[in-house]
C-alpha atoms as a PDB file:
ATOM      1  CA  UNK A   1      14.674  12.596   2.674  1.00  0.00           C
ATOM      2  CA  UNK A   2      16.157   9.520   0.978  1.00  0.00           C
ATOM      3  CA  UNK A   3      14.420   7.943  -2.087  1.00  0.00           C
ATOM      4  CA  UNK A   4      13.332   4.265  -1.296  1.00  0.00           C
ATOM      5  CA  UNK A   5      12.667   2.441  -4.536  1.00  0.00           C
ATOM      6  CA  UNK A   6       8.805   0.866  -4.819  1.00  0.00           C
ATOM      7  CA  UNK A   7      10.257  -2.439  -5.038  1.00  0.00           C
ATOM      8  CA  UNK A   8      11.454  -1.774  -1.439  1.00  0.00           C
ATOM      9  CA  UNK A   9       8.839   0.245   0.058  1.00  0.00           C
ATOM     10  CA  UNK A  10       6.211  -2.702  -1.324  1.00  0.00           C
ATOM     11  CA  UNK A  11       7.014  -6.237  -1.586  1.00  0.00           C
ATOM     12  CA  UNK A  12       5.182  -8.470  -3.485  1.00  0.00           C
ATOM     13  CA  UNK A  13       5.156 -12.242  -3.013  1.00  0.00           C
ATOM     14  CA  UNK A  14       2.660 -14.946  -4.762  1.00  0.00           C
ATOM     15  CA  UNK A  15       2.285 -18.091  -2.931  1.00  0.00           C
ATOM     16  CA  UNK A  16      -0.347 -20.856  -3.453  1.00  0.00           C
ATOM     17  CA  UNK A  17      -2.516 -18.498  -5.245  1.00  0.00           C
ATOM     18  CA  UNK A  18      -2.205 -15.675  -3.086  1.00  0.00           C
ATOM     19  CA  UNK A  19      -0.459 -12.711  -3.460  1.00  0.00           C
ATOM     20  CA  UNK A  20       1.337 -10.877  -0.070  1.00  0.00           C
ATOM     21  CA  UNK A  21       1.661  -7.354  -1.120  1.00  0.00           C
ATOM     22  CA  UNK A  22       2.802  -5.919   1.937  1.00  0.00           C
ATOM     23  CA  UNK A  23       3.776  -1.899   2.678  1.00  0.00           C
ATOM     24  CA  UNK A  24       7.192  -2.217   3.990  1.00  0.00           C
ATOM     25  CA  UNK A  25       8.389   0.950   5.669  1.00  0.00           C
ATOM     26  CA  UNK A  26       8.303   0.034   9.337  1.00  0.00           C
ATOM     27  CA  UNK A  27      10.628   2.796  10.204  1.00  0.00           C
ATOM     28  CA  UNK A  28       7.569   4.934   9.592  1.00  0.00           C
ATOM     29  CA  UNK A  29       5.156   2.883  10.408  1.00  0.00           C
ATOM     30  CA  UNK A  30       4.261   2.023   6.984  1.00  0.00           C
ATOM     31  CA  UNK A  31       3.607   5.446   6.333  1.00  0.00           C
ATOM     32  CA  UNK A  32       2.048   6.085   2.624  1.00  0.00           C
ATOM     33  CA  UNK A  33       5.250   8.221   0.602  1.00  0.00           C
ATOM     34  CA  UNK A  34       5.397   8.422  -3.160  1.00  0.00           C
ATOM     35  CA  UNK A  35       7.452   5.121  -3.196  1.00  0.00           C
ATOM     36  CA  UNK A  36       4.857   3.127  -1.435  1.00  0.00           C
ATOM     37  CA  UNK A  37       1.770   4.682  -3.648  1.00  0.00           C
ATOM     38  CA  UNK A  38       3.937   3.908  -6.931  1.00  0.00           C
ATOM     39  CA  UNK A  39       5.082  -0.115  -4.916  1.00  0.00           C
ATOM     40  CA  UNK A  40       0.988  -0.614  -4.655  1.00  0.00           C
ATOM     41  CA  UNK A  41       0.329   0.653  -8.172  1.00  0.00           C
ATOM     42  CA  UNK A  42       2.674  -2.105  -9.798  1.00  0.00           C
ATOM     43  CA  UNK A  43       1.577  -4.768  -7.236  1.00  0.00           C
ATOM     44  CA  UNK A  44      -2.409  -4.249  -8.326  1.00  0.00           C
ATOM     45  CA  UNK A  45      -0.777  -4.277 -11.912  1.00  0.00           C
ATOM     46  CA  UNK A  46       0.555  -7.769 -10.770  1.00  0.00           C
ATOM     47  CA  UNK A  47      -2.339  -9.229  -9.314  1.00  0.00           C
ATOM     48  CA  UNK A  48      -4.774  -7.941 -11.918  1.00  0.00           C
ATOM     49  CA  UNK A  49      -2.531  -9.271 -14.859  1.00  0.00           C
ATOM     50  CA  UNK A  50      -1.322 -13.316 -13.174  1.00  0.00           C
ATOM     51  CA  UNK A  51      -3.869 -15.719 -13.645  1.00  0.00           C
ATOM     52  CA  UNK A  52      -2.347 -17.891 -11.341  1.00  0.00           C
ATOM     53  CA  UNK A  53      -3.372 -15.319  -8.559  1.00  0.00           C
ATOM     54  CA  UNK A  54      -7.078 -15.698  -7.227  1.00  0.00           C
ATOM     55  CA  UNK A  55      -7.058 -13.213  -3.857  1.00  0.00           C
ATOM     56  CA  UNK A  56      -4.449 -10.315  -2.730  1.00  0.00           C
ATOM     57  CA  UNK A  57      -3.518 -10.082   0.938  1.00  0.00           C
ATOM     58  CA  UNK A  58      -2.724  -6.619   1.461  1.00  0.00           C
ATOM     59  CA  UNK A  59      -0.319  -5.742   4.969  1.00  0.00           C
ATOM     60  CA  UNK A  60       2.137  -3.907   6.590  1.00  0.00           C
ATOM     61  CA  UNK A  61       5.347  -4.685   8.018  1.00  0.00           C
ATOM     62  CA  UNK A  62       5.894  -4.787  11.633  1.00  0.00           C
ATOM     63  CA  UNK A  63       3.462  -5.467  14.591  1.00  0.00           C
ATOM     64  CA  UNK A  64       3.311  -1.856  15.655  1.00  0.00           C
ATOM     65  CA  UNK A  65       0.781  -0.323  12.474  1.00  0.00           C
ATOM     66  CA  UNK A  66      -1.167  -1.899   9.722  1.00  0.00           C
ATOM     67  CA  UNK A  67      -0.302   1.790   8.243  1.00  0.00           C
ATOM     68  CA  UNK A  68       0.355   5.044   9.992  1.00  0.00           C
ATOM     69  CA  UNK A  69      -1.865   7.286   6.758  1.00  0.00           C
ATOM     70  CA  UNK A  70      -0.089   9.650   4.319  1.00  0.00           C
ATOM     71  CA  UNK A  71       3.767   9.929   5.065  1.00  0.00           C
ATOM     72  CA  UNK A  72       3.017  13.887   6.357  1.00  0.00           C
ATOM     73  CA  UNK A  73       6.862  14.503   6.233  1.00  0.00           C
ATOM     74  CA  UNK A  74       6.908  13.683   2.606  1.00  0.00           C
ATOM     75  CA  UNK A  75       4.219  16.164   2.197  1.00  0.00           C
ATOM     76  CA  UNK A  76       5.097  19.066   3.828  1.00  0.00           C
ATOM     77  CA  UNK A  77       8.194  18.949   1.493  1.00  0.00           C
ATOM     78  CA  UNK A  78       6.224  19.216  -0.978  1.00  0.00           C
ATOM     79  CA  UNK A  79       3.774  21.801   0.256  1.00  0.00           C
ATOM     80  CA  UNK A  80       0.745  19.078  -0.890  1.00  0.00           C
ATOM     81  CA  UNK A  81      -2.625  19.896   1.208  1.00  0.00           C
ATOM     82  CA  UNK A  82      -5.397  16.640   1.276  1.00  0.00           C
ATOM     83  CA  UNK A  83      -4.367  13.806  -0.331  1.00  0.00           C
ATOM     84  CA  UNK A  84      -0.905  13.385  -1.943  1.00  0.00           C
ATOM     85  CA  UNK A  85      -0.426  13.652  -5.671  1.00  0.00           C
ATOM     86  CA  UNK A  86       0.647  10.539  -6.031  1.00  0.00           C
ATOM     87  CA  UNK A  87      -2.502   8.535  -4.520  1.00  0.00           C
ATOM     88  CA  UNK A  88      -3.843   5.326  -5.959  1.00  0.00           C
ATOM     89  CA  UNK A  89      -5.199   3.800  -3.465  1.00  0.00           C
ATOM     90  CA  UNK A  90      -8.527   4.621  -4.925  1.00  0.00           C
ATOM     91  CA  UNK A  91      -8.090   1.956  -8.176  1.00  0.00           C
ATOM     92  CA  UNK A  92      -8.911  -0.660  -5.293  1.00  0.00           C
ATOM     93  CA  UNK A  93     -12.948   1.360  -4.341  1.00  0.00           C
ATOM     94  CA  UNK A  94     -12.983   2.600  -8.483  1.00  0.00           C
ATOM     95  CA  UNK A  95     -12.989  -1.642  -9.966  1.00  0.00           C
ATOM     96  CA  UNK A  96      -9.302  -1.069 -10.965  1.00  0.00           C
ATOM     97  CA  UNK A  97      -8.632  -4.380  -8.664  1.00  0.00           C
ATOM     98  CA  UNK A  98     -11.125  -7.059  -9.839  1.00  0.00           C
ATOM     99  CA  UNK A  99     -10.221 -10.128  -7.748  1.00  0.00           C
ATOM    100  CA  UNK A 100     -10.926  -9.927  -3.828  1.00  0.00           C
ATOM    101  CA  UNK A 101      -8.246  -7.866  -1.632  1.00  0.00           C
ATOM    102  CA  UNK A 102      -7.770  -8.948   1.945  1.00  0.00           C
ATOM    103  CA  UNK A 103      -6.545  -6.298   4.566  1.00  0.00           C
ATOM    104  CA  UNK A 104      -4.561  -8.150   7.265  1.00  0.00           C
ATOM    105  CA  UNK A 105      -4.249  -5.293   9.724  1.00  0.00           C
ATOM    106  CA  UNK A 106      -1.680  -5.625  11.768  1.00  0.00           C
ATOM    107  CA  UNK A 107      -1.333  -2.724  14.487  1.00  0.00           C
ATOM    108  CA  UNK A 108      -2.714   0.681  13.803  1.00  0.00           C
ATOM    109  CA  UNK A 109      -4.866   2.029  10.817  1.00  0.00           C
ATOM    110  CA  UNK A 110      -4.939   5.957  10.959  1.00  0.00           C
ATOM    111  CA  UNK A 111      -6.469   8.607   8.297  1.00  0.00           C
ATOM    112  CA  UNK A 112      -5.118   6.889   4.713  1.00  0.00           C
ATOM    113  CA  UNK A 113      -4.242   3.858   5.941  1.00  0.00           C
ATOM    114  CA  UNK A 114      -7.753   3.282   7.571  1.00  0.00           C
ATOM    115  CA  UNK A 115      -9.035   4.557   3.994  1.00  0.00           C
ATOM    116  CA  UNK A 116      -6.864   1.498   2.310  1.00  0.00           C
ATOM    117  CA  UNK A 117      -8.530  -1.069   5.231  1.00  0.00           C
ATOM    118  CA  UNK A 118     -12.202   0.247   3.723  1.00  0.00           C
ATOM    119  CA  UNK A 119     -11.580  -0.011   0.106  1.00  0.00           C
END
Protein backbone atom coordinates (compact mmCIF):
# COMPACT_ATOMS: atom_id res chain seq x y z
CA UNK A 1 0.00 0.00 0.00
CA UNK A 2 1.66 3.26 -1.08
CA UNK A 3 1.68 6.32 1.28
CA UNK A 4 -0.23 9.32 -0.36
CA UNK A 5 0.73 12.52 1.41
CA UNK A 6 -2.52 14.58 3.03
CA UNK A 7 -1.74 17.36 0.85
CA UNK A 8 -2.65 14.93 -2.00
CA UNK A 9 -5.30 12.84 -0.64
CA UNK A 10 -7.15 16.44 0.42
CA UNK A 11 -6.91 19.53 -1.48
CA UNK A 12 -7.72 22.63 -0.18
CA UNK A 13 -8.60 25.71 -2.23
CA UNK A 14 -10.11 29.25 -0.88
CA UNK A 15 -11.93 31.19 -3.38
CA UNK A 16 -14.23 34.23 -2.83
CA UNK A 17 -14.64 33.32 0.70
CA UNK A 18 -15.13 29.81 0.34
CA UNK A 19 -13.02 27.14 0.99
CA UNK A 20 -13.13 23.70 -1.50
CA UNK A 21 -11.72 21.07 0.67
CA UNK A 22 -12.26 18.22 -1.41
CA UNK A 23 -11.23 14.23 -0.61
CA UNK A 24 -9.21 13.40 -3.57
CA UNK A 25 -8.66 9.68 -3.94
CA UNK A 26 -10.90 8.78 -6.84
CA UNK A 27 -9.04 5.63 -7.46
CA UNK A 28 -10.86 4.49 -4.35
CA UNK A 29 -13.61 6.25 -4.51
CA UNK A 30 -12.59 8.73 -2.05
CA UNK A 31 -12.21 6.14 0.35
CA UNK A 32 -11.33 7.54 4.07
CA UNK A 33 -7.25 6.15 4.67
CA UNK A 34 -5.02 7.71 7.27
CA UNK A 35 -3.85 10.31 4.63
CA UNK A 36 -7.26 11.60 3.94
CA UNK A 37 -8.31 11.73 7.91
CA UNK A 38 -4.85 13.62 8.61
CA UNK A 39 -5.67 16.02 4.72
CA UNK A 40 -9.24 16.93 6.59
CA UNK A 41 -7.63 17.56 9.97
CA UNK A 42 -5.25 20.39 8.52
CA UNK A 43 -7.99 21.67 6.13
CA UNK A 44 -10.57 22.31 9.34
CA UNK A 45 -7.25 23.77 10.90
CA UNK A 46 -7.35 26.09 7.75
CA UNK A 47 -10.76 27.10 7.69
CA UNK A 48 -11.10 27.55 11.44
CA UNK A 49 -7.85 29.75 11.60
CA UNK A 50 -8.44 32.32 7.90
CA UNK A 51 -10.65 35.01 8.54
CA UNK A 52 -11.03 35.61 5.10
CA UNK A 53 -12.99 32.22 4.93
CA UNK A 54 -16.82 32.46 5.91
CA UNK A 55 -18.27 28.72 4.72
CA UNK A 56 -16.30 25.29 3.82
CA UNK A 57 -17.53 23.24 0.88
CA UNK A 58 -16.62 19.86 1.67
CA UNK A 59 -16.46 17.11 -1.68
CA UNK A 60 -15.05 14.40 -3.33
CA UNK A 61 -13.34 13.94 -6.46
CA UNK A 62 -14.91 12.27 -9.31
CA UNK A 63 -18.65 11.83 -10.30
CA UNK A 64 -18.78 8.21 -9.29
CA UNK A 65 -18.85 8.72 -4.98
CA UNK A 66 -19.17 11.66 -2.72
CA UNK A 67 -17.05 9.01 -0.48
CA UNK A 68 -16.96 5.26 -0.55
CA UNK A 69 -16.63 5.13 3.96
CA UNK A 70 -13.45 3.95 5.74
CA UNK A 71 -10.66 2.80 3.20
CA UNK A 72 -11.36 -1.15 4.56
CA UNK A 73 -8.05 -2.19 2.78
CA UNK A 74 -6.14 0.21 4.88
CA UNK A 75 -7.71 -1.37 7.81
CA UNK A 76 -7.43 -4.79 7.53
CA UNK A 77 -3.63 -4.05 7.36
CA UNK A 78 -3.83 -2.85 10.29
CA UNK A 79 -6.10 -5.32 11.99
CA UNK A 80 -8.37 -1.97 13.22
CA UNK A 81 -12.16 -3.18 14.03
CA UNK A 82 -14.98 0.04 14.02
CA UNK A 83 -13.71 3.11 13.25
CA UNK A 84 -10.05 3.72 12.24
CA UNK A 85 -7.55 5.16 14.67
CA UNK A 86 -6.97 7.89 12.88
CA UNK A 87 -10.70 9.39 12.67
CA UNK A 88 -11.52 13.06 12.93
CA UNK A 89 -14.25 13.42 11.26
CA UNK A 90 -16.03 13.87 14.50
CA UNK A 91 -14.30 17.65 15.27
CA UNK A 92 -16.99 18.71 12.53
CA UNK A 93 -20.49 17.09 15.06
CA UNK A 94 -18.03 17.94 18.51
CA UNK A 95 -17.89 22.33 17.58
CA UNK A 96 -14.23 21.76 16.48
CA UNK A 97 -15.49 23.48 12.99
CA UNK A 98 -17.30 26.73 13.95
CA UNK A 99 -18.21 28.30 10.59
CA UNK A 100 -20.92 26.40 8.37
CA UNK A 101 -19.62 23.19 6.31
CA UNK A 102 -21.38 22.40 3.08
CA UNK A 103 -21.41 18.69 1.81
CA UNK A 104 -21.58 18.75 -2.01
CA UNK A 105 -22.23 15.07 -2.57
CA UNK A 106 -21.31 14.03 -5.56
CA UNK A 107 -22.07 10.18 -6.29
CA UNK A 108 -22.28 7.73 -3.48
CA UNK A 109 -22.17 8.26 0.40
CA UNK A 110 -21.68 4.78 2.16
CA UNK A 111 -21.03 3.93 6.07
CA UNK A 112 -18.22 6.90 7.00
CA UNK A 113 -18.67 8.85 4.26
CA UNK A 114 -22.53 9.10 4.83
CA UNK A 115 -21.39 9.84 8.60
CA UNK A 116 -19.18 12.98 7.14
CA UNK A 117 -22.56 14.10 4.87
CA UNK A 118 -24.52 14.19 8.57
CA UNK A 119 -22.05 16.01 10.60
Amino acid sequence: MADQPAADAVLFEVRDGVAWVTINRPEARNAINQAVSEGLAEAWDRVESDDDVAVAVLTGTGEAAFSAGADLKEMAVRDERGLPSHYVGGRLADGGVTKPVIAAVNGVAYAFGFNLVMQ
